[in-house]
N, C-alpha and C. Protein backbone atom coordinates (compact mmCIF):
# COMPACT_ATOMS: atom_id res chain seq x y z
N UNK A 1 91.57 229.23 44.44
CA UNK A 1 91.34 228.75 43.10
C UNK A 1 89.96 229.19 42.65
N UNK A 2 89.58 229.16 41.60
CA UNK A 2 88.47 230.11 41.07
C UNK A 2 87.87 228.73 40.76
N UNK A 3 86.34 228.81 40.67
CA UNK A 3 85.46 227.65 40.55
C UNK A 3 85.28 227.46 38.57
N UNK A 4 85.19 228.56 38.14
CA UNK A 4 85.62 228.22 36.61
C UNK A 4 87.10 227.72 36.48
N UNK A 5 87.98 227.03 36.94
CA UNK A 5 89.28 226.92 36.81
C UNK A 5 89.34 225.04 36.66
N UNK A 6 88.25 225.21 37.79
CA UNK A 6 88.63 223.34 38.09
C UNK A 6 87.67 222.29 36.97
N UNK A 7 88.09 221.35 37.05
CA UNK A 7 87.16 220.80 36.06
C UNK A 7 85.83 220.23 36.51
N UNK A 8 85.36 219.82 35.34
CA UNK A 8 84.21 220.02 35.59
C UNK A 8 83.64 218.13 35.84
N UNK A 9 82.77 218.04 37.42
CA UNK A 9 82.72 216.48 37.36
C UNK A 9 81.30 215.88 36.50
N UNK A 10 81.54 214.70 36.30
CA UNK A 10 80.70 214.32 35.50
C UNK A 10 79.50 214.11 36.64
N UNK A 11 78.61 214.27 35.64
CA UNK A 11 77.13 213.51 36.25
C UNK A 11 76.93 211.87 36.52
N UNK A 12 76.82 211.83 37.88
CA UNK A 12 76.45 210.45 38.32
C UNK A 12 75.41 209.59 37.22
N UNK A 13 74.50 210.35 37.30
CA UNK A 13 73.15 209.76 36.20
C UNK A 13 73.82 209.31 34.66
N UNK A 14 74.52 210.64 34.30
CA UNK A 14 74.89 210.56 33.18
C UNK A 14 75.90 209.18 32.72
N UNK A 15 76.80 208.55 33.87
CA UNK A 15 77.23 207.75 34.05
C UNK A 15 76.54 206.58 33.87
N UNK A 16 75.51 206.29 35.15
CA UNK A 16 75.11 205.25 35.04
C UNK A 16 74.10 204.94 33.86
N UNK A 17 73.94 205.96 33.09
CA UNK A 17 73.20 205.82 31.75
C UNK A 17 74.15 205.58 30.78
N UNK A 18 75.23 205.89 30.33
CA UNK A 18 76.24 205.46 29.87
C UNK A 18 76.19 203.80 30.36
N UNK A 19 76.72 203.61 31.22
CA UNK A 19 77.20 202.15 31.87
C UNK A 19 75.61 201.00 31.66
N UNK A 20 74.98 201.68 31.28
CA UNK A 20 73.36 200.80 31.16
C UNK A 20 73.39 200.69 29.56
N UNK A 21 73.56 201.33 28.77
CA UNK A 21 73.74 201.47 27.15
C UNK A 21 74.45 200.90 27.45
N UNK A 22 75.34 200.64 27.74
CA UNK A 22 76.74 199.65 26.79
C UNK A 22 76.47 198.19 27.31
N UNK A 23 76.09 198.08 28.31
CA UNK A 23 75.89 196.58 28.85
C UNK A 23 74.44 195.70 27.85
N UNK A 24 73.87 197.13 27.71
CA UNK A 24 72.01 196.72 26.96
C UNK A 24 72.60 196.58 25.35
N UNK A 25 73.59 196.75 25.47
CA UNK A 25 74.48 197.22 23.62
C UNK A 25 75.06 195.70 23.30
N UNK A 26 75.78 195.27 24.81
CA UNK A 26 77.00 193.86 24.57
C UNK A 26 76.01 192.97 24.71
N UNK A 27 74.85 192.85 25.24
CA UNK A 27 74.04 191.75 25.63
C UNK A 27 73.31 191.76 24.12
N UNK A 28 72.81 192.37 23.59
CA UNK A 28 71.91 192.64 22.31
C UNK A 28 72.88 192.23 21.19
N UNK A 29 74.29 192.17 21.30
CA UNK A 29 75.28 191.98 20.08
C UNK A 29 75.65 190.59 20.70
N UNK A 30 75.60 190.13 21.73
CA UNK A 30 76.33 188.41 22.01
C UNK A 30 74.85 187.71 21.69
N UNK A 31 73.72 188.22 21.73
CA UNK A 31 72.68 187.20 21.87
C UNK A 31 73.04 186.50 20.39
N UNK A 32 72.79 187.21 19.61
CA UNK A 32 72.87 186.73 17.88
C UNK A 32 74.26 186.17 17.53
N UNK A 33 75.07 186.46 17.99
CA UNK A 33 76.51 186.15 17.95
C UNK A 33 76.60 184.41 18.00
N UNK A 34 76.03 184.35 19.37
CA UNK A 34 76.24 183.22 20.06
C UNK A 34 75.13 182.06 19.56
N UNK A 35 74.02 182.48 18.79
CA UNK A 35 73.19 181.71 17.96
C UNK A 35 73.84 181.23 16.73
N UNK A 36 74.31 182.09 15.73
CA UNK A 36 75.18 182.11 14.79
C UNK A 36 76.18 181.42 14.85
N UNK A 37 76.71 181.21 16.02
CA UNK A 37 77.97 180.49 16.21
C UNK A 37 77.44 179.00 16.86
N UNK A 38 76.72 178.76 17.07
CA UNK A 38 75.96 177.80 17.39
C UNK A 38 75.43 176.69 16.07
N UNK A 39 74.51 177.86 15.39
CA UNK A 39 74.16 177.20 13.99
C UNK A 39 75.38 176.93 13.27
N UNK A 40 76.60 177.40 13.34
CA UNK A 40 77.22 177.22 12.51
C UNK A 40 78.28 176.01 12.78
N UNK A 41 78.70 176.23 14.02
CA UNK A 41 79.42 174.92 14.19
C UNK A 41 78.69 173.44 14.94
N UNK A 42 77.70 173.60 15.39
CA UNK A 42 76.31 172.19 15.46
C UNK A 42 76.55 171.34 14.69
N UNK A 43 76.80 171.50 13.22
CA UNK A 43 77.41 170.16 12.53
C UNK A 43 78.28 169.39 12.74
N UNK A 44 79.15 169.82 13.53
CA UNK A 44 80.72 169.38 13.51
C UNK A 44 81.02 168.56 14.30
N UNK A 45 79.81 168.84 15.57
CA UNK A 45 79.47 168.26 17.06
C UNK A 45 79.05 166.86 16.80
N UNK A 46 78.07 166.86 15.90
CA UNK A 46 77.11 165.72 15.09
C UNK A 46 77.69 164.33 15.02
N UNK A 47 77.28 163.83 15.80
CA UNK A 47 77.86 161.90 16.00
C UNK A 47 77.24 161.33 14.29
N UNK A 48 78.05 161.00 13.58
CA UNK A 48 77.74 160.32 11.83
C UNK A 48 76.79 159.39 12.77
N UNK A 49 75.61 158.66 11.41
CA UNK A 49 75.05 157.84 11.47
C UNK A 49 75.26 156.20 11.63
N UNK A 50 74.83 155.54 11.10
CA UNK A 50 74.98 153.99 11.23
C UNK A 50 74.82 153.64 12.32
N UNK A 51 74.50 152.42 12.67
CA UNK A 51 74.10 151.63 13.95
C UNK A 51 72.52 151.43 13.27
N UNK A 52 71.83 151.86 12.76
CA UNK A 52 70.82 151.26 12.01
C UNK A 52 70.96 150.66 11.16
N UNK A 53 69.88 149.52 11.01
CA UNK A 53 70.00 148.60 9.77
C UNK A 53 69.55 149.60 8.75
N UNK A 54 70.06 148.87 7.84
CA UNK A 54 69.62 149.56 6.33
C UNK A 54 69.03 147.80 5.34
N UNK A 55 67.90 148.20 4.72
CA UNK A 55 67.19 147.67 4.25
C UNK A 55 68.03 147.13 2.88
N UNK A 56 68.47 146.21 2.35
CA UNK A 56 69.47 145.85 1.47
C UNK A 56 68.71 145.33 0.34
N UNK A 57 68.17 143.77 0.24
CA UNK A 57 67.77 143.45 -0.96
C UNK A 57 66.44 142.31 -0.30
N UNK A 58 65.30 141.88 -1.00
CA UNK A 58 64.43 141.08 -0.67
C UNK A 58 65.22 139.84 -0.65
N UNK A 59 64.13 139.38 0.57
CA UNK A 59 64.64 137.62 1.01
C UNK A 59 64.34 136.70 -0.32
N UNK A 60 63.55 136.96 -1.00
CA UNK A 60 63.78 135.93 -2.46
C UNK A 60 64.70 136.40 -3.57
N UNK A 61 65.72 137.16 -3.17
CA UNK A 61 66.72 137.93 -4.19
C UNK A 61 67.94 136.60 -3.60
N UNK A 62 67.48 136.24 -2.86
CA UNK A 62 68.70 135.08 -1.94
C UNK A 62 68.36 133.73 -2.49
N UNK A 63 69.41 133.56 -3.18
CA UNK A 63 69.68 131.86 -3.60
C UNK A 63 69.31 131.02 -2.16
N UNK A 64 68.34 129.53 -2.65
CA UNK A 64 68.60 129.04 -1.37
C UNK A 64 69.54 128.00 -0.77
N UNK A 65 70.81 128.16 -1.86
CA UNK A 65 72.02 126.87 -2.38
C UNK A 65 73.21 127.68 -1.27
N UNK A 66 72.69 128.53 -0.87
CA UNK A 66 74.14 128.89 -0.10
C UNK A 66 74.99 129.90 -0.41
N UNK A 67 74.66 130.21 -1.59
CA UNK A 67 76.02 130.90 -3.07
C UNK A 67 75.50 132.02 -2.64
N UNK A 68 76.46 133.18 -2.03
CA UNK A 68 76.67 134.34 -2.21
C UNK A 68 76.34 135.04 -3.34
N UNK A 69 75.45 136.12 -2.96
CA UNK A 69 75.08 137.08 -3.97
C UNK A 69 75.67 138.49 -3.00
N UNK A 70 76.39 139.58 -4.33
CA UNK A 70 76.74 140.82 -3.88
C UNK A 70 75.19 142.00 -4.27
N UNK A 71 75.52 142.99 -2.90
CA UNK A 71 74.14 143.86 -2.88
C UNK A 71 74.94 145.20 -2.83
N UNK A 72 74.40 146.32 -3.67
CA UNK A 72 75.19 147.50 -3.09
C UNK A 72 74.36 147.63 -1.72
N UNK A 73 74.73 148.63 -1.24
CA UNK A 73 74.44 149.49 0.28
C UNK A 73 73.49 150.53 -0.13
N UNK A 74 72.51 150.60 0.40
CA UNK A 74 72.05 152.28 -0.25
C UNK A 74 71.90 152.82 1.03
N UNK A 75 72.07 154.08 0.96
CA UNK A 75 71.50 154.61 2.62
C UNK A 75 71.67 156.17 2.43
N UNK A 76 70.99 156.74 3.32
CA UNK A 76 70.95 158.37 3.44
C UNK A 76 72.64 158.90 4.36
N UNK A 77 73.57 159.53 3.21
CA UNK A 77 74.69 160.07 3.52
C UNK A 77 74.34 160.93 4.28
N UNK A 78 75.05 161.20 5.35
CA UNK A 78 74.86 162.90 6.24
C UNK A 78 76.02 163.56 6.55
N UNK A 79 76.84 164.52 6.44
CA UNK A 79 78.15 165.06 6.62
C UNK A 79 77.81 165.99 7.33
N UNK A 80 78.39 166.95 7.72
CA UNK A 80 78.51 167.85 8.84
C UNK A 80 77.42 169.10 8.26
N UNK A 81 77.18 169.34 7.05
CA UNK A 81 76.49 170.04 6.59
C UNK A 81 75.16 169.35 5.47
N UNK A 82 75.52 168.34 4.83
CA UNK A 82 74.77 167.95 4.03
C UNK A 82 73.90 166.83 4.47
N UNK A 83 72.84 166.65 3.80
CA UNK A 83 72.24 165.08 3.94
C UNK A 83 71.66 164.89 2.37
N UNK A 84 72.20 163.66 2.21
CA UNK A 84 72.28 162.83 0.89
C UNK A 84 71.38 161.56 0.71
N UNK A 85 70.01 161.32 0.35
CA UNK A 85 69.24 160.22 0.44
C UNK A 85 69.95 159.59 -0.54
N UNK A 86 69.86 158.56 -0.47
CA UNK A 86 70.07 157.10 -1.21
C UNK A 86 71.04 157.17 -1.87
N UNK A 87 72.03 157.07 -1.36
CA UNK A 87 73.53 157.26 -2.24
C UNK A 87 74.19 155.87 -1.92
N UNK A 88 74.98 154.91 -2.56
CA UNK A 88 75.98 153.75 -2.39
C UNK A 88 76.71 154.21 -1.10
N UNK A 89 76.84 153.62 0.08
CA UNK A 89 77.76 153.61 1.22
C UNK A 89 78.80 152.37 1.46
N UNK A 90 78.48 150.72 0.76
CA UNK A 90 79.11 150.20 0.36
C UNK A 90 78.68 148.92 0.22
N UNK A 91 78.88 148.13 -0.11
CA UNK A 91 78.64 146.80 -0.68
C UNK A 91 78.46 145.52 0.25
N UNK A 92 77.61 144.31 0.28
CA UNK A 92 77.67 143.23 0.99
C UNK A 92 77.51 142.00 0.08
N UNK A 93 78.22 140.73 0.51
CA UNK A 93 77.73 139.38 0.40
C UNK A 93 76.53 139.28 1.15
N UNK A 94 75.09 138.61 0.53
CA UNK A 94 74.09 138.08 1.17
C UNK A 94 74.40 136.50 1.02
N UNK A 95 74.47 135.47 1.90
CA UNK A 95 73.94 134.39 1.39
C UNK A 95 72.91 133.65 2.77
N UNK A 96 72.55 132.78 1.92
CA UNK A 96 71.69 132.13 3.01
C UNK A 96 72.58 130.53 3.92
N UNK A 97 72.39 130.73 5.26
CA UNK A 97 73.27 129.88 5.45
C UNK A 97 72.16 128.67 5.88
N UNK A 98 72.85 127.57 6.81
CA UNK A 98 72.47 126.42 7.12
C UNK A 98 71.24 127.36 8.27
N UNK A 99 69.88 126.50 7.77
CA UNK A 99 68.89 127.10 8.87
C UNK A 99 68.07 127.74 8.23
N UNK A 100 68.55 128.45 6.96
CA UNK A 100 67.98 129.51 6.59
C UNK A 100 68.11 131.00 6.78
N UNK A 101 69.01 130.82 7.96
CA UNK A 101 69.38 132.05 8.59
C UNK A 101 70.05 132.69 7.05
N UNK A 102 70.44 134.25 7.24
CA UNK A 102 70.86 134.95 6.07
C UNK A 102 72.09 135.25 6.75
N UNK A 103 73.36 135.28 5.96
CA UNK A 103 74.43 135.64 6.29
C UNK A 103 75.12 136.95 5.42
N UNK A 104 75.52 137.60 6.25
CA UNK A 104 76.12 138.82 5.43
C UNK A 104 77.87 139.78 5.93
N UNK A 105 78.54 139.84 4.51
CA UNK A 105 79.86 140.05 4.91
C UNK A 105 80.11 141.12 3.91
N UNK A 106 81.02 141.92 4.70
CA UNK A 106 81.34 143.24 3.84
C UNK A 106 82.19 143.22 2.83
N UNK A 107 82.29 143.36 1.56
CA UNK A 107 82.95 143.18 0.31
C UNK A 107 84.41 143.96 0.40
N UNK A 108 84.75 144.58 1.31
CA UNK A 108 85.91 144.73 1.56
C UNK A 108 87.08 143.77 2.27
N UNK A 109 88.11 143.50 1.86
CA UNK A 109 89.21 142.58 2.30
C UNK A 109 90.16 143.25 3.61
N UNK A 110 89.91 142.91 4.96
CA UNK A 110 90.31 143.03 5.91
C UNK A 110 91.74 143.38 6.03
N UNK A 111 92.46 143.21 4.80
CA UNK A 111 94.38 143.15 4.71
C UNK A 111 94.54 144.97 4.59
N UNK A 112 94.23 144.97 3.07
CA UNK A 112 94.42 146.40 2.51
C UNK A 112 93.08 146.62 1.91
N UNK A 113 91.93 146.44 2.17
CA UNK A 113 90.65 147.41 1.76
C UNK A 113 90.32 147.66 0.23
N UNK A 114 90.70 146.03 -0.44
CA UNK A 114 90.53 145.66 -1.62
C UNK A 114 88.74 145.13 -1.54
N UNK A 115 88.31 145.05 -2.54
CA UNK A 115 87.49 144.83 -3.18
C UNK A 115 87.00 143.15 -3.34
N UNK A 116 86.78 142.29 -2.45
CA UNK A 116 86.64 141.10 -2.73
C UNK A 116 85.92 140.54 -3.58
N UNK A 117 86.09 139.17 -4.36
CA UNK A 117 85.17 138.48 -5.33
C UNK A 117 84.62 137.10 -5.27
N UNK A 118 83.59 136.68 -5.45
CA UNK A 118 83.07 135.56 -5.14
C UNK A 118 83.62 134.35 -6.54
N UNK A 119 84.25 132.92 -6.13
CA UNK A 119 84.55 132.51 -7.63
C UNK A 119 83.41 131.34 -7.16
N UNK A 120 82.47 131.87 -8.01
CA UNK A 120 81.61 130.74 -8.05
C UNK A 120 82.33 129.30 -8.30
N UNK A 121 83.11 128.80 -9.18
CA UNK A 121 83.53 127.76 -9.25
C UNK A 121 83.97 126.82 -8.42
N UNK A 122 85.30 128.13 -7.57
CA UNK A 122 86.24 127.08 -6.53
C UNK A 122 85.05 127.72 -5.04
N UNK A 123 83.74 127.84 -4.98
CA UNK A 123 83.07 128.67 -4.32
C UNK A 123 84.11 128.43 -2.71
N UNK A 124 84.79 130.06 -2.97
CA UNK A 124 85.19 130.82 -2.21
C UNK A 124 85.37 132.41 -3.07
N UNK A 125 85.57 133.21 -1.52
CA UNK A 125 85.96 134.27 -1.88
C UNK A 125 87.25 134.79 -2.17
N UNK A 126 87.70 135.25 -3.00
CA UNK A 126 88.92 136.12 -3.78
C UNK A 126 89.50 137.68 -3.61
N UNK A 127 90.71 137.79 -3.02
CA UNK A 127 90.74 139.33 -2.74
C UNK A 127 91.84 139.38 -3.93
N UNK A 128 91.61 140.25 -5.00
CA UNK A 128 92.74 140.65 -6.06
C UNK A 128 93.96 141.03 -6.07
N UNK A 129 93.83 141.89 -4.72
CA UNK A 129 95.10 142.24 -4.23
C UNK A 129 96.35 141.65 -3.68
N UNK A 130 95.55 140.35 -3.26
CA UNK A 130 96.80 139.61 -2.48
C UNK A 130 97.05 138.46 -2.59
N UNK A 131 95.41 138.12 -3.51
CA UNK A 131 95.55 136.40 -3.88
C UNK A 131 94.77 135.74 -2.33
N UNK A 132 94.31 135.94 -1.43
CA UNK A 132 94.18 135.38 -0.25
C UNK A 132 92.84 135.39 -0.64
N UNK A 133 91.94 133.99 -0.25
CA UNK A 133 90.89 133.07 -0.37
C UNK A 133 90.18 133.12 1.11
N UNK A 134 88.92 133.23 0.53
CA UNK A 134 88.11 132.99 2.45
C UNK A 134 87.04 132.38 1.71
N UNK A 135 86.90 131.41 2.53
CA UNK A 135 85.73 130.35 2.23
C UNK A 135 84.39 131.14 2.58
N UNK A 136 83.14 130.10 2.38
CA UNK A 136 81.47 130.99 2.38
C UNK A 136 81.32 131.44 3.39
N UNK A 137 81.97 130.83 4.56
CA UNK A 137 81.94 131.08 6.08
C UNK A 137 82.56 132.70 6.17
N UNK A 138 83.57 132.84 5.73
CA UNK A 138 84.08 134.08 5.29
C UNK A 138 85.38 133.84 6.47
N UNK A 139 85.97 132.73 6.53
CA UNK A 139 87.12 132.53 7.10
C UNK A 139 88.69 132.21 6.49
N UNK A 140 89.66 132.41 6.64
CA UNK A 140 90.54 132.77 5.48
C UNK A 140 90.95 131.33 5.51
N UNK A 141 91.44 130.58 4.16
CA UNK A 141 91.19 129.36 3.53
C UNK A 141 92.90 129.16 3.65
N UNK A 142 93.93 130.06 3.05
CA UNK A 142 95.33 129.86 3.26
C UNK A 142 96.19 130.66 4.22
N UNK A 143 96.37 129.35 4.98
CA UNK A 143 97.40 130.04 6.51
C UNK A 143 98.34 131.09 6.19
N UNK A 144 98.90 131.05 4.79
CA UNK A 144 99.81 131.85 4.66
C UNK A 144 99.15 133.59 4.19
N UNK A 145 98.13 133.27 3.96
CA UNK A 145 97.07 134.61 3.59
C UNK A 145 97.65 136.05 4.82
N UNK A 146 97.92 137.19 4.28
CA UNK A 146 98.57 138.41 4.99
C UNK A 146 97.16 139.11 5.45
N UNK A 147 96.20 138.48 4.98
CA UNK A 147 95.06 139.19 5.78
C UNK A 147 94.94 138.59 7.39
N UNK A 148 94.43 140.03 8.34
CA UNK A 148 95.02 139.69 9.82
C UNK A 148 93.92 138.90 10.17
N UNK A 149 92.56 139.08 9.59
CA UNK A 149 91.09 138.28 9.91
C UNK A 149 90.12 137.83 8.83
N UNK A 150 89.46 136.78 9.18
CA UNK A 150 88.35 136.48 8.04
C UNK A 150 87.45 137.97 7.38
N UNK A 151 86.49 137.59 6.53
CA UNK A 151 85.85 138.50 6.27
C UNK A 151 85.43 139.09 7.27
N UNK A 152 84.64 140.14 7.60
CA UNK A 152 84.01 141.26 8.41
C UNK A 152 82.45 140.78 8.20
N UNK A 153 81.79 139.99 9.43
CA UNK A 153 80.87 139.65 9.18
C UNK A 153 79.64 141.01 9.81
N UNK A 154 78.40 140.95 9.29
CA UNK A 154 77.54 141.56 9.64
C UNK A 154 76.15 141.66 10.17
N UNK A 155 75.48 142.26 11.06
CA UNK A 155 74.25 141.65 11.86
C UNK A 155 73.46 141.53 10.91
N UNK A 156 72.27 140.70 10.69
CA UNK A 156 71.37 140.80 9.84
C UNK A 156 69.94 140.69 10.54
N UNK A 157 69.35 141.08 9.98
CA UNK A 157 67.50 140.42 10.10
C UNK A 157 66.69 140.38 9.10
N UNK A 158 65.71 139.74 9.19
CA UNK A 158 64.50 139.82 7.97
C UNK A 158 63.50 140.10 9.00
N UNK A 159 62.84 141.06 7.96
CA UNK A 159 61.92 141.68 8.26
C UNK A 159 60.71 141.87 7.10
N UNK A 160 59.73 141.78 7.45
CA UNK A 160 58.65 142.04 6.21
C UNK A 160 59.16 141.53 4.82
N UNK A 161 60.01 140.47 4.73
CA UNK A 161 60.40 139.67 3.13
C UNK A 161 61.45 140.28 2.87
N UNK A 162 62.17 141.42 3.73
CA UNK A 162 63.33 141.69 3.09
C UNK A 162 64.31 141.58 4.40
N UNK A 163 65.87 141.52 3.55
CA UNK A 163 66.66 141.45 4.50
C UNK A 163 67.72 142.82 4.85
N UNK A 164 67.82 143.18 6.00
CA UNK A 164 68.24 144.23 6.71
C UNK A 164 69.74 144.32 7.43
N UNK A 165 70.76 144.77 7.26
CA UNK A 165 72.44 144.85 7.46
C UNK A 165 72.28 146.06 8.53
N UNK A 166 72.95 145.11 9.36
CA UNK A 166 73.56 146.98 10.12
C UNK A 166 74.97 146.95 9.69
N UNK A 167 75.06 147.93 8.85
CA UNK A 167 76.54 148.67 8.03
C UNK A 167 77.02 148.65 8.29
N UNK A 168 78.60 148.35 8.52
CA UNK A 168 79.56 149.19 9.30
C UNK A 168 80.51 148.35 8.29
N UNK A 169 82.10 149.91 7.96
CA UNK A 169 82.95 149.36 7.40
C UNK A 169 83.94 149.18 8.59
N UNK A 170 84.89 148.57 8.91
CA UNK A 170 86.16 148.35 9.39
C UNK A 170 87.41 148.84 9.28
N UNK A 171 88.25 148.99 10.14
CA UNK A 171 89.88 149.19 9.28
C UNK A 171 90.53 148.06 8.97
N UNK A 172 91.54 148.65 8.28
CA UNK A 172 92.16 147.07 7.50
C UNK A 172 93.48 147.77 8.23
N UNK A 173 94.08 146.10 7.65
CA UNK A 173 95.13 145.70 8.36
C UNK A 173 95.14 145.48 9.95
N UNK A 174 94.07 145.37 11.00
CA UNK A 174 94.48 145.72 12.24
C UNK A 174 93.60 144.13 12.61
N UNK A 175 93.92 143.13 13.50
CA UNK A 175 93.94 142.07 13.59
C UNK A 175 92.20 141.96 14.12
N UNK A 176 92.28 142.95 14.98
CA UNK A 176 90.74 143.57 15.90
C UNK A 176 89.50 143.45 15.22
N UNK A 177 88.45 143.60 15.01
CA UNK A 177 87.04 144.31 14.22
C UNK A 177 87.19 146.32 14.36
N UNK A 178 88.26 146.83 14.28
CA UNK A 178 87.93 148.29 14.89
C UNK A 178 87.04 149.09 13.56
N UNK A 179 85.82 149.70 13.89
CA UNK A 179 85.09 149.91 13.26
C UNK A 179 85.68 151.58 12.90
N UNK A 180 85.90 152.05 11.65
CA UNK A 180 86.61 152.64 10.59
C UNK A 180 85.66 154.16 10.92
């Protein structure tokens, strides 16, 4: 066989210079890749907020007769991408109970996630939806009431003259406290 006939072998070097570019090529294209993909889905990972109190309304905004007063919620929204200072998150009863202690209950109705109302008159609370009554205690007033639990009560403290809620809404309908 003639030595121009056979083919021709590659260069070892030439190889392993080849095989060094492409590895120095995939490592240089995953580094940024894998940052990018990092920044981008990091939000999603993100445990939501609450479990902190949120600062609600001053301790002399509180009747000292007992009578429920409603407070909105204000607090810094955060979603997987956004953060939202001081936006409505949702509503509470403040009242002051026996002691002085401050009592606080979430304005949502434990049945179907109505909107509760205070009737000053017959002083209890009113859910529109169903007709079912919960006294100041925030315990439901008629046995026959389809709500599964009293109001959804909430931790409180005072602090520096004002009073402080740790938030949390609930699910409705479910007999439990399961936090929503």
């Amino acid at each position: 066989m003639d030595p121009k006939d056979s083919p021709t072998q590659p260069d070892r070097r030439e190889f392993i210079t080849k095989a060094c570019a492409l590895t120095a090529g995939a490592v240089a294209a995953t580094v940024p890749a894998a940052a990018g993909l990092f920044v981008l889905l990091d939000p999603l990972g993100r445990k939501g907020g609450g479990g902190e109190p949120v600062r609600v309304a001053a301790l002399e905004a509180i009747p000292d007769d007992g009578v429920p007063r409603k407070f909105s919620v204000l607090a810094t929204r955060v979603d997987a991408w956004n953060r939202t200072p001081n936006v409505p998150i949702g509503a509470v009863y403040l009242r002051r109970a026996v002691g002085g202690t401050v009592q606080a209950f979430n304005v949502v109705c434990p049945h179907a996630g109505c909107f509760v109302d205070y009737v000053a008159d017959a002083k209890h609370y009113l859910c529109p939806c169903h007709n079912s009554t919960f006294d100041t205690e925030g315990r439901i007033q008629d046995p026959k009431s389809p709500s599964p639990r009293g109001l959804d009560e909430l931790a409180t403290e005072v602090r520096d003259g004002a009073v402080w809620v740790k938030f949390q809404n609930y699910r409705a309908g479910a007999k439990e406290k399961l936090p929503a």
